[in-house]
Protein backbone atom coordinates (compact mmCIF):
# COMPACT_ATOMS: atom_id res chain seq x y z
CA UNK A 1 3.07 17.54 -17.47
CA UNK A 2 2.99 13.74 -15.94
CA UNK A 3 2.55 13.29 -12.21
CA UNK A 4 4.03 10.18 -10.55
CA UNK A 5 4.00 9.76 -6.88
CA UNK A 6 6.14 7.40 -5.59
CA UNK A 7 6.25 5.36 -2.24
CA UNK A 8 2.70 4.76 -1.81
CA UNK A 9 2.32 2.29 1.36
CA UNK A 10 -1.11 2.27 3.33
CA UNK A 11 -4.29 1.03 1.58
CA UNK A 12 -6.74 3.68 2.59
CA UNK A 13 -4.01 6.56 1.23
CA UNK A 14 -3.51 4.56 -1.82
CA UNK A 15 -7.45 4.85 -2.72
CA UNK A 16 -7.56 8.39 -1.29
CA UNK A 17 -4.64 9.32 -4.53
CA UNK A 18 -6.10 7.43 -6.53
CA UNK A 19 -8.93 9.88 -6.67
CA UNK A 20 -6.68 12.46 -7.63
CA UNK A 21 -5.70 10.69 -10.92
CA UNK A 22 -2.07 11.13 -10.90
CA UNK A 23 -0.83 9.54 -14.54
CA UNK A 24 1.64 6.91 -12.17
CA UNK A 25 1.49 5.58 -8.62
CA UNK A 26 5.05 3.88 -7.54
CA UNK A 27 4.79 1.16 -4.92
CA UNK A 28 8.77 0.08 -3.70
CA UNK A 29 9.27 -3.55 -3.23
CA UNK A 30 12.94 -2.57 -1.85
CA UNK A 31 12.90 -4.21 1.69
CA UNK A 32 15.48 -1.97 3.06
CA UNK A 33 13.14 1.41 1.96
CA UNK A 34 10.96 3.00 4.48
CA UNK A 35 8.02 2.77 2.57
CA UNK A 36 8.31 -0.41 1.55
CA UNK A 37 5.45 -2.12 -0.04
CA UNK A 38 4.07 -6.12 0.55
CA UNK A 39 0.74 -5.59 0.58
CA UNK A 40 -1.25 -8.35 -0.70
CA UNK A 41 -2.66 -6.61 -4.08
CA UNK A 42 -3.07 -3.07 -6.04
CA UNK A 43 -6.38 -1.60 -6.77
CA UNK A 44 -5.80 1.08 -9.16
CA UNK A 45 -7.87 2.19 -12.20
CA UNK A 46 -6.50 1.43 -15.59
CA UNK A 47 -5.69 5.20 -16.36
CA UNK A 48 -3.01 4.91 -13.53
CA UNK A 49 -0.13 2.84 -14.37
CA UNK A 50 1.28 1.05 -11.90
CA UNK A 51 4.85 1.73 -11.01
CA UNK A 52 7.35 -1.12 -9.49
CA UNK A 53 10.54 -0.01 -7.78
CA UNK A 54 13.24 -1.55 -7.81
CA UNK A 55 17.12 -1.69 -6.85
CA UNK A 56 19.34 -3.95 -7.49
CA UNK A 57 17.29 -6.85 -6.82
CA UNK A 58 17.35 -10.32 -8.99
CA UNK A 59 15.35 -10.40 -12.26
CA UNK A 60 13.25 -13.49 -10.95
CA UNK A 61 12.00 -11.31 -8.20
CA UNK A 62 11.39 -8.55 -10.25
CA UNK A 63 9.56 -10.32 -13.03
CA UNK A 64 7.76 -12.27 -9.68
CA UNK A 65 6.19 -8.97 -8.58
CA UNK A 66 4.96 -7.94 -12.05
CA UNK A 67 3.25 -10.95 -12.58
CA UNK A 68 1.43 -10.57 -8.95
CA UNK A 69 0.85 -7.11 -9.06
CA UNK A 70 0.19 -6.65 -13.02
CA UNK A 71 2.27 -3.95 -12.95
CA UNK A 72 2.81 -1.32 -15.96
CA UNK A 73 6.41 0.03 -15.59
CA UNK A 74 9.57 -1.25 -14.03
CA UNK A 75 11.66 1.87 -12.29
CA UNK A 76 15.19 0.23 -11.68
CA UNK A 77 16.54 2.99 -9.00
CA UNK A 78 20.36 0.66 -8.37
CA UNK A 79 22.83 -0.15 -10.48
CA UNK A 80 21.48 -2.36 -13.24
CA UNK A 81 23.19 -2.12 -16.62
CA UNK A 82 21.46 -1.92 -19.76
CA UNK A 83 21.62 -5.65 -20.64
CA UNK A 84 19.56 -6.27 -17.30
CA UNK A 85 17.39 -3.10 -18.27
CA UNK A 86 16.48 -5.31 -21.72
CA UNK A 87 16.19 -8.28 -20.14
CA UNK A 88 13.21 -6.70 -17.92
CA UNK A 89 11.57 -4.91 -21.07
CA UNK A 90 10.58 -8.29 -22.53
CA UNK A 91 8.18 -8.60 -19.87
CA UNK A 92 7.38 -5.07 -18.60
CA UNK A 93 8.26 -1.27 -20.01
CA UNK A 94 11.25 -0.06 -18.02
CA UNK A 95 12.13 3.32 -15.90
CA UNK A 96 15.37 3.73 -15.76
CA UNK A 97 16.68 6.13 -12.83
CA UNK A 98 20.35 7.76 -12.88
CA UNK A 99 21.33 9.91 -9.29
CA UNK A 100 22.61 13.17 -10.92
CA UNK A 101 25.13 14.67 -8.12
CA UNK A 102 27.46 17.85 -9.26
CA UNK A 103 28.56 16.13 -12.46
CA UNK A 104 27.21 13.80 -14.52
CA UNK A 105 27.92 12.18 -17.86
CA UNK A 106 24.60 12.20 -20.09
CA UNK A 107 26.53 10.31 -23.06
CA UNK A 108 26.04 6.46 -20.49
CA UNK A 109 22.68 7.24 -21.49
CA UNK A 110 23.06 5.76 -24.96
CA UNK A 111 23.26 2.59 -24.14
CA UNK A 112 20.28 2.50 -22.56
CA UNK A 113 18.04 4.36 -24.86
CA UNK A 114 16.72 1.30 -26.70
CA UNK A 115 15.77 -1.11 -23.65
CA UNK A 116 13.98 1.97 -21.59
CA UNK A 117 10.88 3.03 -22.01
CA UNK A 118 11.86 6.61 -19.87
CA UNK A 119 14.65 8.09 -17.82
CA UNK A 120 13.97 9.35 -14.20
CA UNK A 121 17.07 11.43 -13.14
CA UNK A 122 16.84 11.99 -9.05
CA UNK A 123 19.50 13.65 -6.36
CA UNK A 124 22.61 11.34 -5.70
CA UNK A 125 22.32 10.99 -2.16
CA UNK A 126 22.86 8.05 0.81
CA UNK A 127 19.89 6.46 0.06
CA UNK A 128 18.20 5.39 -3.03
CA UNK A 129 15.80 7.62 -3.41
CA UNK A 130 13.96 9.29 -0.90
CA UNK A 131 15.97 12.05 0.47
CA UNK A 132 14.23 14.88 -0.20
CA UNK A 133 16.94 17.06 -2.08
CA UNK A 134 16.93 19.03 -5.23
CA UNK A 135 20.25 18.66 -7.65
CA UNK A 136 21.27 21.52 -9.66
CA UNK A 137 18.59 21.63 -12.44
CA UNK A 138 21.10 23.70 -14.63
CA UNK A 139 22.90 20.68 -15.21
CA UNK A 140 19.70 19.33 -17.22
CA UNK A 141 21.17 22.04 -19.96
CA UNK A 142 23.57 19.45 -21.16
CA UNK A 143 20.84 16.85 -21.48
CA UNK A 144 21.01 15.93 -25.56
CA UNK A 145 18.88 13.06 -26.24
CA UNK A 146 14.86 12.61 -26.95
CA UNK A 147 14.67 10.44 -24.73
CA UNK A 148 11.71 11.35 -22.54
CA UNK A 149 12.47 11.89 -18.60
CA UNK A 150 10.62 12.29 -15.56
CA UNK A 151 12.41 14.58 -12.83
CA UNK A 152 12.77 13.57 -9.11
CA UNK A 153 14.76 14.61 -6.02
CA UNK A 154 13.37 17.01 -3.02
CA UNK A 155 10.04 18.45 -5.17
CA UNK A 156 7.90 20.22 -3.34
CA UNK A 157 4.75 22.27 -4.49
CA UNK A 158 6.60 25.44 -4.52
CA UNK A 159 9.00 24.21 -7.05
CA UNK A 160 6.25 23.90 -9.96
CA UNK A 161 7.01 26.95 -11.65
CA UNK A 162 10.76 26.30 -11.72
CA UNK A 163 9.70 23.14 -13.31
CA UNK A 164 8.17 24.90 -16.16
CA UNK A 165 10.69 27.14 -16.93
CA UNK A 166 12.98 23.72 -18.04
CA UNK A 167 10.22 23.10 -20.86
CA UNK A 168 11.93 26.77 -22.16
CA UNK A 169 15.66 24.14 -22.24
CA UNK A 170 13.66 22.31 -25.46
CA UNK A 171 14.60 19.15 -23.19
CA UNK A 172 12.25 16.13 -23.31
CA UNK A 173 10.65 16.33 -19.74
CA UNK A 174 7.97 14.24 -19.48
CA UNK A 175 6.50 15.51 -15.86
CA UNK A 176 7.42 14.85 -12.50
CA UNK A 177 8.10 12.51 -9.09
CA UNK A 178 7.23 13.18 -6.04
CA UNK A 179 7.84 11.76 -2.73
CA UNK A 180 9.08 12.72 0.64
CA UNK A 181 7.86 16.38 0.42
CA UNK A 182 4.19 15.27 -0.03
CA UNK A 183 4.36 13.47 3.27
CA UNK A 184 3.00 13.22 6.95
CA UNK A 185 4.98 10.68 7.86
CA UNK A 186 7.36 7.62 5.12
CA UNK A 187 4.72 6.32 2.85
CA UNK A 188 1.40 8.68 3.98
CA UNK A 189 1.10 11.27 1.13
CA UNK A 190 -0.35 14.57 2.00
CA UNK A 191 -4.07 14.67 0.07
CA UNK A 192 -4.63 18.18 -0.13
CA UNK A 193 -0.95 18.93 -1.26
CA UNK A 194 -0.88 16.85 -3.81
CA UNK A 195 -4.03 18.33 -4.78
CA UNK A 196 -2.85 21.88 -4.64
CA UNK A 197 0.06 20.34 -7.22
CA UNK A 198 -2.35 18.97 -9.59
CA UNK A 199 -4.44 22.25 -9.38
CA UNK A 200 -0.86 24.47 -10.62
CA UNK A 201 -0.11 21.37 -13.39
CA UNK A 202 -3.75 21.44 -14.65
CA UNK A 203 -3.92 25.45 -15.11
């Protein structure tokens, strides 16, 4: 199970994670996000790839802050179409996020198997992103493709077991995103829970 935590912001947090080894770190370049991120450069260690988020924003921009930052993935959390999903994927691999509210189609995926490198599916909510609530994981039961997918949307550490009973679905998750519930304040993760997650994904 993959851990990604997303909407890292303050330099001396950043290296604290980064001791933790999470497989992905996700730094928002989204002006309009609370923990957005214009810091001059990321330090990170090879063995954590370097997330970019991302929504809506013009592909010069984007393909602007992978040069500076030398960043691994692109996460594209708007509403950027499949064309614009391939167009990044020349230059960088590509995370492609879909908000999942009550309903949701899983056959629009198909167009965007072949220019994404994984799917993040996260809570439909005001915001991009961020909001700290759960969607109904049942719904993940109508999830057909092999696509792999990384699962979002008001985790907190209590919620890892849950999490493992979806591997019983046969459904391609790859491992999880966290955010908002591993904070002390927008952009300040919480060391010691995120280290009491790794402890239950490592077991």
């Amino acid at each position: 199970m993959k851990l990604k935590v997303c909407g890292m912001k303050f330099e001396n947090n950043i290296s604290e994670i980064n001791n933790l080894n999470p497989d992905f770190m996700g730094f928002i370049f989204w002006p309009k996000s609370k923990r957005f991120f214009n810091e001059k450069k990321i330090l990170l260690p090879n063995n954590i790839k370097k997330v970019g988020v991302f929504v809506n924003q013009s592909y010069d921009l984007i393909i602007d802050k992978v040069n500076k930052y030398n960043l691994d993935y692109v996460q594209l959390h708007g509403d950027e179409d499949f064309t614009f999903c391939k167009m990044i994927k020349s230059h960088c691999k590509v995370i492609k996020v879909f908000s999942i509210g009550t309903e949701f189609d899983f056959e629009k995926l198909n167009l965007f198997e072949e220019s994404c490198e994984y799917f993040l599916f996260d809570t439909k909510g005001e915001s991009y992103g961020g909001n700290g609530i759960k969607f109904d994981w049942k719904i993940l039961n109508k999830y057909n493709s092999k696509k792999p997918f990384l699962l979002s949307g008001g985790i907190d550490v209590n919620d890892f077991e849950d999490i493992l009973n979806l591997k019983e679905l046969k459904i391609p998750i790859l491992g999880i995103d966290i955010n908002s519930k591993f904070e002390t304040k927008p952009g300040l993760k919480d060391y010691k829970k995120i280290k009491e997650l790794i402890k239950k994904i490592e077991k």
